[in-house]
C-alpha atoms as a PDB file:
ATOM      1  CA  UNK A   1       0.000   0.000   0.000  1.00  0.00           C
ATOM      2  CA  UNK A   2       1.513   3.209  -0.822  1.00  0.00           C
ATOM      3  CA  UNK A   3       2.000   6.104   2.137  1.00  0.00           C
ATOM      4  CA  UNK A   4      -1.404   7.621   1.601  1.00  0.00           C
ATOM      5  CA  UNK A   5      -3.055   4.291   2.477  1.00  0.00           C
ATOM      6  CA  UNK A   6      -1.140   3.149   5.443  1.00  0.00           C
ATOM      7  CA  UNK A   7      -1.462   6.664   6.484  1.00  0.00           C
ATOM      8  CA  UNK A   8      -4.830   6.754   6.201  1.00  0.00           C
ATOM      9  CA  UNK A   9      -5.188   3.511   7.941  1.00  0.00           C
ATOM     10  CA  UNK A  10      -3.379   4.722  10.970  1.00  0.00           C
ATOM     11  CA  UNK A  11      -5.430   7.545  11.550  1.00  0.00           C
ATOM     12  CA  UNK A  12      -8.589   5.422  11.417  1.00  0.00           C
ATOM     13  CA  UNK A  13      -7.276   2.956  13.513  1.00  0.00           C
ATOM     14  CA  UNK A  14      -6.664   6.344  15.810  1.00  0.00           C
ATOM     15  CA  UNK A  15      -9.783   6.831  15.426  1.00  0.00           C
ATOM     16  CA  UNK A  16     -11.078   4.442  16.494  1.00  0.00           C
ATOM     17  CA  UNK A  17      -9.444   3.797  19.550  1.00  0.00           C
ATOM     18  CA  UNK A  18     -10.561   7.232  20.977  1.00  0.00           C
ATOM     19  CA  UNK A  19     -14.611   6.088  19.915  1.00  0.00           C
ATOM     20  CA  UNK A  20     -13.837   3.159  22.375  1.00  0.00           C
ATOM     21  CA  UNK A  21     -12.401   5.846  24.636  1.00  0.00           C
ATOM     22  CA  UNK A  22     -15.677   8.328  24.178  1.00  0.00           C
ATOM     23  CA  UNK A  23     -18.167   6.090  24.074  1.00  0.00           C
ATOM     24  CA  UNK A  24     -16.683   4.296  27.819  1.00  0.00           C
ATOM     25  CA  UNK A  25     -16.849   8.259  28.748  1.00  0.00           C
ATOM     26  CA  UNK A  26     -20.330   8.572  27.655  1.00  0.00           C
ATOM     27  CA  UNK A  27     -21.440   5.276  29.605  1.00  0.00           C
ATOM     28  CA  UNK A  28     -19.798   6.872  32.520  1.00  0.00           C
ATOM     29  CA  UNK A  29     -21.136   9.787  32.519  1.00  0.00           C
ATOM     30  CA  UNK A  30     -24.760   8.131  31.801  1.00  0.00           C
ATOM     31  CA  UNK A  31     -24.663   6.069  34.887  1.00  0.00           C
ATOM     32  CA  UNK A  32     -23.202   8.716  37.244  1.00  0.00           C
ATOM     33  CA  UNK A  33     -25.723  11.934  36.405  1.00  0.00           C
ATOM     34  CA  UNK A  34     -28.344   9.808  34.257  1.00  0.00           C
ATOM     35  CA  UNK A  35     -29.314   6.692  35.820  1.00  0.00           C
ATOM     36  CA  UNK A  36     -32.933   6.618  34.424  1.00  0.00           C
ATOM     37  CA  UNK A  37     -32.077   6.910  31.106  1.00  0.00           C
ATOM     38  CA  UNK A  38     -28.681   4.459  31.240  1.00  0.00           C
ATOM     39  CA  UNK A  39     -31.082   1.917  32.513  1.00  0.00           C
ATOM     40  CA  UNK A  40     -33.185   2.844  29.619  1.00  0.00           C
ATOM     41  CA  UNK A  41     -30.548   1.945  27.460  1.00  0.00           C
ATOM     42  CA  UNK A  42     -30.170  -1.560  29.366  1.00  0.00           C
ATOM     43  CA  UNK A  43     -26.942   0.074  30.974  1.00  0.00           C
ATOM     44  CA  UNK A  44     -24.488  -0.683  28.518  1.00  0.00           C
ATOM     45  CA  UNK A  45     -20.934  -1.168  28.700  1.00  0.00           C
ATOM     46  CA  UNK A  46     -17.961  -1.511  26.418  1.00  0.00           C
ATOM     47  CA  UNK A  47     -17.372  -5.339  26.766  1.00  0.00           C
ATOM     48  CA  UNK A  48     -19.715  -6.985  29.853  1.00  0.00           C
ATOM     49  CA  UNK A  49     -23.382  -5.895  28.674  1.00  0.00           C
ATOM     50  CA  UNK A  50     -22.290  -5.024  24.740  1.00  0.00           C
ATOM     51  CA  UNK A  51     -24.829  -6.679  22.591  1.00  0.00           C
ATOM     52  CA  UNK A  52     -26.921  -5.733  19.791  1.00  0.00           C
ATOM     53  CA  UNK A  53     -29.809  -4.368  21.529  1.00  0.00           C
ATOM     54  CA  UNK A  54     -27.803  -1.624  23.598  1.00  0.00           C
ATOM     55  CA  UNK A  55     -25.623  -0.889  20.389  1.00  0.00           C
ATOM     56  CA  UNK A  56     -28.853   0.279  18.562  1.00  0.00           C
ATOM     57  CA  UNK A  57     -29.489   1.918  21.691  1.00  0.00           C
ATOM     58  CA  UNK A  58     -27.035   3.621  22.141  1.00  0.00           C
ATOM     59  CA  UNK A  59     -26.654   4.688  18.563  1.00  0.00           C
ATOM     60  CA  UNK A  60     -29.974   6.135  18.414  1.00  0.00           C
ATOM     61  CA  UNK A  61     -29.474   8.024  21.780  1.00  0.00           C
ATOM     62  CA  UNK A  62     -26.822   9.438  20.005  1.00  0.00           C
ATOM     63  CA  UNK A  63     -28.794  10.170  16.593  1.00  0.00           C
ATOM     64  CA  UNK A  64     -31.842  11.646  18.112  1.00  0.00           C
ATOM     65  CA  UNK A  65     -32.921  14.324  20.319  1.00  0.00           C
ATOM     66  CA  UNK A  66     -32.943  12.512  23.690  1.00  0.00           C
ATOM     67  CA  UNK A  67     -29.301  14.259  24.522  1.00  0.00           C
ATOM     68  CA  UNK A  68     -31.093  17.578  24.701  1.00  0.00           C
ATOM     69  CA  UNK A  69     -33.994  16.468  26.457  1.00  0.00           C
ATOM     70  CA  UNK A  70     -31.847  15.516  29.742  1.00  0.00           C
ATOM     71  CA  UNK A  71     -30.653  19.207  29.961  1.00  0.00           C
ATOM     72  CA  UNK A  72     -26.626  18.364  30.279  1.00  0.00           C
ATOM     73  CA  UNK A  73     -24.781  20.710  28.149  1.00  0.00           C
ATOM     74  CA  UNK A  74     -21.637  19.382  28.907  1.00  0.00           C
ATOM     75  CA  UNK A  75     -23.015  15.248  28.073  1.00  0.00           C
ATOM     76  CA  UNK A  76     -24.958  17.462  25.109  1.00  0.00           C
ATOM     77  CA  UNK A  77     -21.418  18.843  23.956  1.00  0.00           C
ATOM     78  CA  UNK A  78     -19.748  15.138  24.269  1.00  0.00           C
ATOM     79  CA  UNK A  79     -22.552  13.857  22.028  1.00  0.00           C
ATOM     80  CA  UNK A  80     -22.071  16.250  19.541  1.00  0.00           C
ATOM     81  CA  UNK A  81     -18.464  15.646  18.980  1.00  0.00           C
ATOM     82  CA  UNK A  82     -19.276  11.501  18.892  1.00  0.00           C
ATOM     83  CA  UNK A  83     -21.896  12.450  16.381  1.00  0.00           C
ATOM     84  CA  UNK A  84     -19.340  14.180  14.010  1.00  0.00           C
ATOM     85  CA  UNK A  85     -16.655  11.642  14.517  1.00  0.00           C
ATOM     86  CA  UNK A  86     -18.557   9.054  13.720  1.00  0.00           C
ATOM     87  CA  UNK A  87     -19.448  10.198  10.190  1.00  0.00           C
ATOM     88  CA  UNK A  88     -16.094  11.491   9.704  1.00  0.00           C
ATOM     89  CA  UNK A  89     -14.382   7.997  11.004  1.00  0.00           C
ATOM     90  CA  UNK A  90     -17.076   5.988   8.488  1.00  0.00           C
ATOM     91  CA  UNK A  91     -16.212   8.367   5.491  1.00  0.00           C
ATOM     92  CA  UNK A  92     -12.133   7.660   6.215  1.00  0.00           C
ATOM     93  CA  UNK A  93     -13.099   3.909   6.303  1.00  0.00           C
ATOM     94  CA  UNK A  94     -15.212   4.453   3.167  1.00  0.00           C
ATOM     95  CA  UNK A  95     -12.708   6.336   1.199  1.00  0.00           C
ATOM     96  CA  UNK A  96      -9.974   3.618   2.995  1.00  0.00           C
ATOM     97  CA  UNK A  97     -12.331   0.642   0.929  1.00  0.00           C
ATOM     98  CA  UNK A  98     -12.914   2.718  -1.953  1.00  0.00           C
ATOM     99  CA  UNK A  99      -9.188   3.770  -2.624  1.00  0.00           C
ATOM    100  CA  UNK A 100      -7.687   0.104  -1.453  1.00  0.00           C
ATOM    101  CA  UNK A 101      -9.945  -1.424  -3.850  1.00  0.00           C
ATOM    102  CA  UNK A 102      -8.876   0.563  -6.785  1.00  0.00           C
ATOM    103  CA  UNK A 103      -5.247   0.205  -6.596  1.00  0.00           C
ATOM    104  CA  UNK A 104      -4.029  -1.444  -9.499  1.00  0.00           C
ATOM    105  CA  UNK A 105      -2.428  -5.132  -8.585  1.00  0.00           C
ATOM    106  CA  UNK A 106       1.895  -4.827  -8.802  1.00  0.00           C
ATOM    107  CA  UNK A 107       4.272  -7.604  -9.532  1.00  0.00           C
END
């Protein structure tokens, strides 16, 4: 892979390393100031209560209004930023695909 790709691989693997590191944050924060609405969520976690149901969860506490509705500016402020990374992290790994797949085969 030439420099552009590994590059570009780093930084999303970066990248995804501080999502792990945000989202553990978020669940933190959740249970310590928002214990109704972390139970809501089945009080997920990282790696002990990670399953599908509290990934789509999670992901649509994140992709809806609910943030606002609990009145935390600072939590609101942290979901903002996941929100953007996110989409910015699965455009790098879509542009990673796209360019890897398109690089003509050497010998």
């Amino acid at each position: 892979m030439p420099f552009t790709y590994d590059a570009l691989f780093y930084v999303l693997f970066a990248m995804a390393i501080t999502w792990l590191v945000l989202v553990w944050f978020l669940f933190r924060r959740l249970a310590a100031s928002h214990a109704i609405k972390y139970a809501e969520m089945g009080k997920p976690s990282l790696f002990l209560n990670n399953n599908m149901r509290t990934t789509i969860r999670t992901l649509k506490f994140l992709f809806t209004r609910e943030p606002e509705s609990l009145g935390d500016t600072s939590l609101l402020l942290q979901v903002n930023v996941m929100r953007v990374w996110i989409v910015v992290y699965t455009a790098g790994f879509i542009a990673l695909v796209f360019m890897v797949q398109h690089v003509p085969a050497t010998q």
